[in-house]
PDB file of N, CA and C in Angstrom:
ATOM      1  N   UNK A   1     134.674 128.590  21.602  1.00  0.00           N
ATOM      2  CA  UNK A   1     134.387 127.183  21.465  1.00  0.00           C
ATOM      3  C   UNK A   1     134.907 126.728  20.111  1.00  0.00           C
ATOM      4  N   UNK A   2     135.413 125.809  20.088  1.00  0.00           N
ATOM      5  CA  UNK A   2     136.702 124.781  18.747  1.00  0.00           C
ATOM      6  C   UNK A   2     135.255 123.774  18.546  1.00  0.00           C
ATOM      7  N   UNK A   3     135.374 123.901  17.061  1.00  0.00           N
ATOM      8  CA  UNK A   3     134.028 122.946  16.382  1.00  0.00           C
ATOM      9  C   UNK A   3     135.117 122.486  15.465  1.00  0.00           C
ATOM     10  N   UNK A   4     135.376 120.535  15.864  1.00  0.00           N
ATOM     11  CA  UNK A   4     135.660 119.450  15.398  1.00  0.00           C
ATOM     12  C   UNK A   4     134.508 118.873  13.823  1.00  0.00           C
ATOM     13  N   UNK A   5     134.192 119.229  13.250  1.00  0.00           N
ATOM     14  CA  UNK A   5     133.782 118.325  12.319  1.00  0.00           C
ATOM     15  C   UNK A   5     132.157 119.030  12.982  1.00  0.00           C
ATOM     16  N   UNK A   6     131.181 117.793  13.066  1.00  0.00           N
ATOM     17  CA  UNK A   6     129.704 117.883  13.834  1.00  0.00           C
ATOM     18  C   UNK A   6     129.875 117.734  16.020  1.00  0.00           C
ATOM     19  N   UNK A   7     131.374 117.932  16.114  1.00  0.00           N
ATOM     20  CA  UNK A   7     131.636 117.477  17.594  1.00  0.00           C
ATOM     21  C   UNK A   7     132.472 118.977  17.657  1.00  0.00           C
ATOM     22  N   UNK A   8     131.493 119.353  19.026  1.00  0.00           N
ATOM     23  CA  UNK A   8     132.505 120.854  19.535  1.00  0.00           C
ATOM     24  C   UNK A   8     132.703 120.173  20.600  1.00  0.00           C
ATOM     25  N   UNK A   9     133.820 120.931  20.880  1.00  0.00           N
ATOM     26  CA  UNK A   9     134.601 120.297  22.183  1.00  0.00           C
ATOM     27  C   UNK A   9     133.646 120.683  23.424  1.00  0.00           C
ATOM     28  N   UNK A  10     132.753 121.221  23.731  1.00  0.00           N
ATOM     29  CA  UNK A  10     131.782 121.406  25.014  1.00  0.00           C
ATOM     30  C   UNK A  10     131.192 119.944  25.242  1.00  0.00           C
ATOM     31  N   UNK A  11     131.306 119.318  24.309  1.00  0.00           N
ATOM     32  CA  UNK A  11     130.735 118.258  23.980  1.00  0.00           C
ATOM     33  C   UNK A  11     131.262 117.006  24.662  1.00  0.00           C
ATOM     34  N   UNK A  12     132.276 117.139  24.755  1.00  0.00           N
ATOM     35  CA  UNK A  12     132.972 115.853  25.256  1.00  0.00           C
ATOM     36  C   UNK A  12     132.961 115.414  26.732  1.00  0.00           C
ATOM     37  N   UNK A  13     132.723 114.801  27.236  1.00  0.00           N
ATOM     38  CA  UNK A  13     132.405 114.125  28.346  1.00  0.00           C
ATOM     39  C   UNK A  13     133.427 113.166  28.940  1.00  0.00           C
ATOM     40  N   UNK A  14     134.798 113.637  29.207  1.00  0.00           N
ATOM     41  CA  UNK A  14     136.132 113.054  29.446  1.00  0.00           C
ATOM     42  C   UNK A  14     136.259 113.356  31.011  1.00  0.00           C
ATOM     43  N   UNK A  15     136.765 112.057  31.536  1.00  0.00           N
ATOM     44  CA  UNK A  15     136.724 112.833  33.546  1.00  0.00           C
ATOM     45  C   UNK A  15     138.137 112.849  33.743  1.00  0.00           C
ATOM     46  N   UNK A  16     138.264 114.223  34.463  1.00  0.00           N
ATOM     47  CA  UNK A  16     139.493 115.071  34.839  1.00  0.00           C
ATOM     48  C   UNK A  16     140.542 114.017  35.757  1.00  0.00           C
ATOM     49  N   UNK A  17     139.451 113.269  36.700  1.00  0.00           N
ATOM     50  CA  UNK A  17     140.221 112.524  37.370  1.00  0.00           C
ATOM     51  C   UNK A  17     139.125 111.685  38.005  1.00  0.00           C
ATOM     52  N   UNK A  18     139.733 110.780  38.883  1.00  0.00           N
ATOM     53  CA  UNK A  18     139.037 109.787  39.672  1.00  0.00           C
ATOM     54  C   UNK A  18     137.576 110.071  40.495  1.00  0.00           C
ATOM     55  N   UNK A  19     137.628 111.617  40.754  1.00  0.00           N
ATOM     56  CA  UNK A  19     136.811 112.140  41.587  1.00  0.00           C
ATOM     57  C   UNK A  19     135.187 112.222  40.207  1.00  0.00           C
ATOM     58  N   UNK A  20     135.634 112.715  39.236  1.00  0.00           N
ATOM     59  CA  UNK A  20     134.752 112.868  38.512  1.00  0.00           C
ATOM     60  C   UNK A  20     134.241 111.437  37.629  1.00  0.00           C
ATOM     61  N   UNK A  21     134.967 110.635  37.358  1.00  0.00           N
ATOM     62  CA  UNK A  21     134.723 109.489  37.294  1.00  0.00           C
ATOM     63  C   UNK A  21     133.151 108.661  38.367  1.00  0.00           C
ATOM     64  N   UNK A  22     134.053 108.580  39.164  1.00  0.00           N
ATOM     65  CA  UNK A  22     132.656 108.598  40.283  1.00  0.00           C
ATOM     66  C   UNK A  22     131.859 109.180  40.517  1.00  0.00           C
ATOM     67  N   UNK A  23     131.614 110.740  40.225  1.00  0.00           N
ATOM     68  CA  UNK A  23     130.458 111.541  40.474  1.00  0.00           C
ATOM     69  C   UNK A  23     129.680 110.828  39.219  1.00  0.00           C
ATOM     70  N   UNK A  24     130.214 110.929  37.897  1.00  0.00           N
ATOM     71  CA  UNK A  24     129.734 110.412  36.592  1.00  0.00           C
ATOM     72  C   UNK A  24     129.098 109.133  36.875  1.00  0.00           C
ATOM     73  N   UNK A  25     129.468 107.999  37.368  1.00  0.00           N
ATOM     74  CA  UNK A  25     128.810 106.648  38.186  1.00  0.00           C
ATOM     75  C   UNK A  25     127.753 106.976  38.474  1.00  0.00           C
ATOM     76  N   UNK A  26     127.775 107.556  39.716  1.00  0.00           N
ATOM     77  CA  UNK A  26     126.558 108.271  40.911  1.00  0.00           C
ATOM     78  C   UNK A  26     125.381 108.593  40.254  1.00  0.00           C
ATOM     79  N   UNK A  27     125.757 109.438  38.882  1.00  0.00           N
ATOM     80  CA  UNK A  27     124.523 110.157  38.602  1.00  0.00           C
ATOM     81  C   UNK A  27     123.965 108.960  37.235  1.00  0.00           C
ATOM     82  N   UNK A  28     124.680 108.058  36.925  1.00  0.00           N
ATOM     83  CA  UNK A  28     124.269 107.416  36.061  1.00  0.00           C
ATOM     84  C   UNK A  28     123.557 106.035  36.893  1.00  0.00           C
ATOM     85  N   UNK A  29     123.781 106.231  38.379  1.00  0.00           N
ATOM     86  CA  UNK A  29     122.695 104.728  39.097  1.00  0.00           C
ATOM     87  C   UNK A  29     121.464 105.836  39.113  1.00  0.00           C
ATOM     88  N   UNK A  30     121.470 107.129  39.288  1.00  0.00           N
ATOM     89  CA  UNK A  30     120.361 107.886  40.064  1.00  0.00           C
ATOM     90  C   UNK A  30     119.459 107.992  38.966  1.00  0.00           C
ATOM     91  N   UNK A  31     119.623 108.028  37.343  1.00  0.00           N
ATOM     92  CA  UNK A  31     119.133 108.028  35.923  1.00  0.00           C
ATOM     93  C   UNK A  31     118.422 106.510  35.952  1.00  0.00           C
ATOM     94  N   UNK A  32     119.373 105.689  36.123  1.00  0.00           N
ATOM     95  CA  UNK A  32     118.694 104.540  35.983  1.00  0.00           C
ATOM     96  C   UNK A  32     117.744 104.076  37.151  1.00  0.00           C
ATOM     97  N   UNK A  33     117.838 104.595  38.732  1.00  0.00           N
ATOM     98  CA  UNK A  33     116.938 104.411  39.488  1.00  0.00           C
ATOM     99  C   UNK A  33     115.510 105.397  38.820  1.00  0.00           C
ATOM    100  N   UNK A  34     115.679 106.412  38.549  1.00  0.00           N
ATOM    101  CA  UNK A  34     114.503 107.350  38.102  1.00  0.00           C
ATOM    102  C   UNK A  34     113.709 106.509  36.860  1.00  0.00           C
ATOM    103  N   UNK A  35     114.713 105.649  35.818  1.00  0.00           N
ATOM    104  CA  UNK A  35     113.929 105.191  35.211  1.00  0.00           C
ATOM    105  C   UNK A  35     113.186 103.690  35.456  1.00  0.00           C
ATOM    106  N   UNK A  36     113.672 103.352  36.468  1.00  0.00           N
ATOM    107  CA  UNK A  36     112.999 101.821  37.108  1.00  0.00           C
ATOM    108  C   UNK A  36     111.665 102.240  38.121  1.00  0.00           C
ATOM    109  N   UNK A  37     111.830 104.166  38.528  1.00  0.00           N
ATOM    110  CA  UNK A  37     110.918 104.536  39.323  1.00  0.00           C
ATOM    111  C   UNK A  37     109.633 104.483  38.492  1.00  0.00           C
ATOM    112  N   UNK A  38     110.170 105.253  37.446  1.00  0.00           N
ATOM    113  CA  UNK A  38     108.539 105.752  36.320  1.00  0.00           C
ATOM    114  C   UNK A  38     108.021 104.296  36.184  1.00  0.00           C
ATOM    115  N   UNK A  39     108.808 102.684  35.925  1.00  0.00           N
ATOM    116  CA  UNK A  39     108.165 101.702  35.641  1.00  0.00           C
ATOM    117  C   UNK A  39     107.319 100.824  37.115  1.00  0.00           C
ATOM    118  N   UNK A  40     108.041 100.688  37.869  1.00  0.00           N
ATOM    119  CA  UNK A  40     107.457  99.916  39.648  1.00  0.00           C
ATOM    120  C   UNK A  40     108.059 100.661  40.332  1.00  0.00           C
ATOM    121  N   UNK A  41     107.331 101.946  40.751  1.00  0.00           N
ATOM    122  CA  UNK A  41     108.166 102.475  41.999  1.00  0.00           C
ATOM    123  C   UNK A  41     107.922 101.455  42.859  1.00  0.00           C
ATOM    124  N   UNK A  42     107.497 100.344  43.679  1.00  0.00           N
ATOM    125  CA  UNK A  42     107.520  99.697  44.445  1.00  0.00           C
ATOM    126  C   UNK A  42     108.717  98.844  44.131  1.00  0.00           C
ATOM    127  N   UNK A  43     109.857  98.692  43.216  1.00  0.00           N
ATOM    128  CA  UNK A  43     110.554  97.568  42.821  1.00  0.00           C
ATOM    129  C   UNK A  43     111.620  99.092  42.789  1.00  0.00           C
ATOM    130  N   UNK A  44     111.808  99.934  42.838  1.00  0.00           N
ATOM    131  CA  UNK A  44     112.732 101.471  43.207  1.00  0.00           C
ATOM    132  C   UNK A  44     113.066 101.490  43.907  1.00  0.00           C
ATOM    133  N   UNK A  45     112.024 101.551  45.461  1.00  0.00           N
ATOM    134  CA  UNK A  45     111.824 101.756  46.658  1.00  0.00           C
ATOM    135  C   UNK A  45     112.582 100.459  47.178  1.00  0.00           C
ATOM    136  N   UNK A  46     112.593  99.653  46.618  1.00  0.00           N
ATOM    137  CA  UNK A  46     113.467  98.135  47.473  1.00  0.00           C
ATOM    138  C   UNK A  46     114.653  98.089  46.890  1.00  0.00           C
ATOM    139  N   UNK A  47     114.928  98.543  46.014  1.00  0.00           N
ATOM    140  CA  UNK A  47     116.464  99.110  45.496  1.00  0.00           C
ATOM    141  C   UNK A  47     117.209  99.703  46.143  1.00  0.00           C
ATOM    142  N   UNK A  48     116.808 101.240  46.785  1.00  0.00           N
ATOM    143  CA  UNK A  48     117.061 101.812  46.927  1.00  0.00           C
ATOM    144  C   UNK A  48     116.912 101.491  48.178  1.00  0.00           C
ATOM    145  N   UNK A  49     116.262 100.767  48.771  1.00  0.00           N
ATOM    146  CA  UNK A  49     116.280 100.215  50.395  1.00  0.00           C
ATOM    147  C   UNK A  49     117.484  99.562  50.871  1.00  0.00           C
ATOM    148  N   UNK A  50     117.772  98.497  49.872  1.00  0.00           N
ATOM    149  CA  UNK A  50     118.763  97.722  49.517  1.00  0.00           C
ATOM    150  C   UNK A  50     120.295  98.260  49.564  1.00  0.00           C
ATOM    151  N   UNK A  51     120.121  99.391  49.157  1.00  0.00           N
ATOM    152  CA  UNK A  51     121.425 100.345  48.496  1.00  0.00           C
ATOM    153  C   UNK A  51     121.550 100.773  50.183  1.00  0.00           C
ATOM    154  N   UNK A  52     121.013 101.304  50.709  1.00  0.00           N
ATOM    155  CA  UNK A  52     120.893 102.015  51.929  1.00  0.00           C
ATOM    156  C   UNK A  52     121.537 100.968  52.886  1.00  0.00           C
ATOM    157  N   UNK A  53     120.993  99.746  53.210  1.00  0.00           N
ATOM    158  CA  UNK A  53     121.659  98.817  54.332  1.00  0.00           C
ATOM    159  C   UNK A  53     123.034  98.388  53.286  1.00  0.00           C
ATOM    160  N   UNK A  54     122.948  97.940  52.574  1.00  0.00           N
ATOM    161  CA  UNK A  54     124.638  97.743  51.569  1.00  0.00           C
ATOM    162  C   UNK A  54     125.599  98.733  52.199  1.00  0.00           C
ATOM    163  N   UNK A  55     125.464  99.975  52.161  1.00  0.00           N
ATOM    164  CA  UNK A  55     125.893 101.107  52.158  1.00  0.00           C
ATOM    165  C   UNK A  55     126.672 100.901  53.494  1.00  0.00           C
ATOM    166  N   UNK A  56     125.509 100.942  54.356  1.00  0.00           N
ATOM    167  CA  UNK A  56     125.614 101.015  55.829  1.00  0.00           C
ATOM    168  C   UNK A  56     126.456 100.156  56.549  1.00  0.00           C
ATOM    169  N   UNK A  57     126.321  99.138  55.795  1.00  0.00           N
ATOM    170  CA  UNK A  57     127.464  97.670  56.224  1.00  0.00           C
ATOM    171  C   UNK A  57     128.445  97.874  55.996  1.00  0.00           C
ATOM    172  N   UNK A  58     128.958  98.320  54.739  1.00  0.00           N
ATOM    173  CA  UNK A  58     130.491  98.544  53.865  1.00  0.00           C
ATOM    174  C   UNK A  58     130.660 100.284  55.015  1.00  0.00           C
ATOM    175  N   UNK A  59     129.693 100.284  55.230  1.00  0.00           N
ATOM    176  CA  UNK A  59     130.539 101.734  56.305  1.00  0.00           C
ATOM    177  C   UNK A  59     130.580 101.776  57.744  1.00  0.00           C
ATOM    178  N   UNK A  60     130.740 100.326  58.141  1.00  0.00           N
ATOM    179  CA  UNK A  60     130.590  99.492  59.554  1.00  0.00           C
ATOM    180  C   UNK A  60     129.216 100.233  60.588  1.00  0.00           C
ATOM    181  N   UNK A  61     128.066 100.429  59.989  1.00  0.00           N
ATOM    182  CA  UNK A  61     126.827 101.008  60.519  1.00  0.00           C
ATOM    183  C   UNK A  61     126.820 102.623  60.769  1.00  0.00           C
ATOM    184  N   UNK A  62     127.384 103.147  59.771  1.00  0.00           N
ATOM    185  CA  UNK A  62     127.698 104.855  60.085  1.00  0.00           C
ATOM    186  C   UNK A  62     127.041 105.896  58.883  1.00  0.00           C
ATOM    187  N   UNK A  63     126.485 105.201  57.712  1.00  0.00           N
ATOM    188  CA  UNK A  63     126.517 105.502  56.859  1.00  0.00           C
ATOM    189  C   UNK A  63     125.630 106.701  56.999  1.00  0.00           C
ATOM    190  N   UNK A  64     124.365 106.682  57.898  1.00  0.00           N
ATOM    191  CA  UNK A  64     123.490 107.633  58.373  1.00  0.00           C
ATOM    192  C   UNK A  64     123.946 109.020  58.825  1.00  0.00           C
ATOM    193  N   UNK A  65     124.795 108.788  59.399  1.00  0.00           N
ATOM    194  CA  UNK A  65     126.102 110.376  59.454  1.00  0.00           C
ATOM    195  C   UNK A  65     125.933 111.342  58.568  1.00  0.00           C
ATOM    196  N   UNK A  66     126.099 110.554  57.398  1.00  0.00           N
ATOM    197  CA  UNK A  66     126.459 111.333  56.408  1.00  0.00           C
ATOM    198  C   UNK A  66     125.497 112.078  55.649  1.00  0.00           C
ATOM    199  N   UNK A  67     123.894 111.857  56.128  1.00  0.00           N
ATOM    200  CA  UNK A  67     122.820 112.171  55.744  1.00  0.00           C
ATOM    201  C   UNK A  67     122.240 113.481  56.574  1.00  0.00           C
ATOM    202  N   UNK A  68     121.436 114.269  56.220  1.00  0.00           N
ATOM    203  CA  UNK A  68     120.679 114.720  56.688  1.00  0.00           C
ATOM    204  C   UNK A  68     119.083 114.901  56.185  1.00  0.00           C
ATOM    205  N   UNK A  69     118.156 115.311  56.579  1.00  0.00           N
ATOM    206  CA  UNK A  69     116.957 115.876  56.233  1.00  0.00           C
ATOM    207  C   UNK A  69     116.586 114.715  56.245  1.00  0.00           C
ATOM    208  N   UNK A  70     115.472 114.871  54.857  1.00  0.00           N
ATOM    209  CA  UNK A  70     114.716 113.164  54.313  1.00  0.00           C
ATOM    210  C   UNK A  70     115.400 112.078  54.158  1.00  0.00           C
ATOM    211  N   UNK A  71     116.814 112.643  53.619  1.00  0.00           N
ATOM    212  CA  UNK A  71     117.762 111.168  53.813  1.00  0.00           C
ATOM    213  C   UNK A  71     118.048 110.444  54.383  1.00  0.00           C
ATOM    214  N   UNK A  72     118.160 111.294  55.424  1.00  0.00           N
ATOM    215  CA  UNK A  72     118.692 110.752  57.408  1.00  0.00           C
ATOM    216  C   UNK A  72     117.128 109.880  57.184  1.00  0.00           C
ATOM    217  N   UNK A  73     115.958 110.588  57.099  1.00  0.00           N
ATOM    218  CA  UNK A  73     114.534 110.211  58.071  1.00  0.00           C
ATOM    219  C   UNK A  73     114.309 108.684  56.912  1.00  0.00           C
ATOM    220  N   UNK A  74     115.083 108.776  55.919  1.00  0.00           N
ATOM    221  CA  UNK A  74     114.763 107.353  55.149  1.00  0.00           C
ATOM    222  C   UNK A  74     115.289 106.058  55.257  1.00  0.00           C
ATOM    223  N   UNK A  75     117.021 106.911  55.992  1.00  0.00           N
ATOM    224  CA  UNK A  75     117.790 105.804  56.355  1.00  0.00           C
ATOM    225  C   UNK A  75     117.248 104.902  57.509  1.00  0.00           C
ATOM    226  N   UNK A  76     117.206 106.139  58.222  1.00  0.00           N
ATOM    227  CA  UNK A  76     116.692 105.923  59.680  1.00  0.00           C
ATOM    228  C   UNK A  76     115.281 104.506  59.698  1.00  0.00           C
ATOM    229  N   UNK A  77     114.758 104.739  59.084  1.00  0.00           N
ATOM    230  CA  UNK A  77     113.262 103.917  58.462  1.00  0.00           C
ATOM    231  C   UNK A  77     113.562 102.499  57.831  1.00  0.00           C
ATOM    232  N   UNK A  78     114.642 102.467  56.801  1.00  0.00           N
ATOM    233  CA  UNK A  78     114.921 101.215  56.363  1.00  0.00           C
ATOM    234  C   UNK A  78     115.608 100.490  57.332  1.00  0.00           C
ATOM    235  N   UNK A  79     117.156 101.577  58.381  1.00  0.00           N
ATOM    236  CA  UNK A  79     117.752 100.437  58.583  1.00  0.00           C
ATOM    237  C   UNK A  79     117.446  99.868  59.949  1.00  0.00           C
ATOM    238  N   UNK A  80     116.159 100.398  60.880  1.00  0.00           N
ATOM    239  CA  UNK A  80     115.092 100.269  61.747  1.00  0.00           C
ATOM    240  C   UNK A  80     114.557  99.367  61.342  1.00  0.00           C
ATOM    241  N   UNK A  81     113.982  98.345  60.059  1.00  0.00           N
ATOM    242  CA  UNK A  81     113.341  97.415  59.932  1.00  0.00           C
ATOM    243  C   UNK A  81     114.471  96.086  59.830  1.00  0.00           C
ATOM    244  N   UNK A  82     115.905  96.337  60.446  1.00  0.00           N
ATOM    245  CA  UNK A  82     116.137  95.003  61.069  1.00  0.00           C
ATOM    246  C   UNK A  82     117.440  94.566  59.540  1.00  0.00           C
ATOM    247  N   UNK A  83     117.637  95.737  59.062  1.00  0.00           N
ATOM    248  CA  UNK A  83     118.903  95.557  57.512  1.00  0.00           C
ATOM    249  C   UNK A  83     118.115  94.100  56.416  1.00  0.00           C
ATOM    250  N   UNK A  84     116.585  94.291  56.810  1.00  0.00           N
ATOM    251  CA  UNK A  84     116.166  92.894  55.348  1.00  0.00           C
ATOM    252  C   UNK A  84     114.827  93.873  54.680  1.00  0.00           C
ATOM    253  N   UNK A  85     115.620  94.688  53.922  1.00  0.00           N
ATOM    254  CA  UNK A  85     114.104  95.665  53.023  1.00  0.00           C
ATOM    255  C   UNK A  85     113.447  94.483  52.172  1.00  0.00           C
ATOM    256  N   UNK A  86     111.626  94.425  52.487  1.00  0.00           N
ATOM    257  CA  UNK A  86     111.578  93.707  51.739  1.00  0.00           C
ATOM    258  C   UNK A  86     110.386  94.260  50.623  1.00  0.00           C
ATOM    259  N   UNK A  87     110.348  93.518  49.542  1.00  0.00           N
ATOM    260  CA  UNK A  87     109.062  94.030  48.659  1.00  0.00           C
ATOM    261  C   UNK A  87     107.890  93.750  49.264  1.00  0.00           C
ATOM    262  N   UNK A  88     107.555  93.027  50.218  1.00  0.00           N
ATOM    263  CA  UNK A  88     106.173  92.644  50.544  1.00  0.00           C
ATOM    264  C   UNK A  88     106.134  93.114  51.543  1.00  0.00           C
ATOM    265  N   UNK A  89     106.612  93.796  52.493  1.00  0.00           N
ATOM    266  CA  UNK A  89     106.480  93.825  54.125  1.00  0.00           C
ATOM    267  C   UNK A  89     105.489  95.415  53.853  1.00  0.00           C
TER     268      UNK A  89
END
């Protein structure tokens, strides 16, 4: 390991390509959903409801495919209530 000054190069957080770019995205909505969870998980849960029919539309109603386990059984649940997640229902 090459130590720059107080910066070693393990350190750096540069994406290889497009693919990692987007994984880097992904995990930075899933940080910020975790931290909107600890404050209203009820205001999480409609986010993330939200995200789910979005999803599903931009993937002409297929998006559930791509799921399995709890994911599938969550999709399955939101996009069963008709694609309008709401906070009060």
């Amino acid at each position: 390991m090459t130590t720059f000054g107080q910066l070693e190069d393990t350190d750096i957080d540069i994406a290889i390509d497009e693919s990692d770019a987007d994984e880097r995205r992904g995990m930075e909505l899933a940080t910020r959903l975790r931290l909107v969870a600890a404050q209203d998980p009820d205001l999480a849960q409609e986010l993330v409801d939200s995200l789910i029919v979005a999803l599903d539309k931009a993937m002409d109603g297929n998006f559930r495919e791509f799921l399995d386990g709890e994911a599938r059984t969550a999709a399955d649940r939101v996009l069963a209530q008709g694609n309008s997640p709401s906070r009060n229902s």
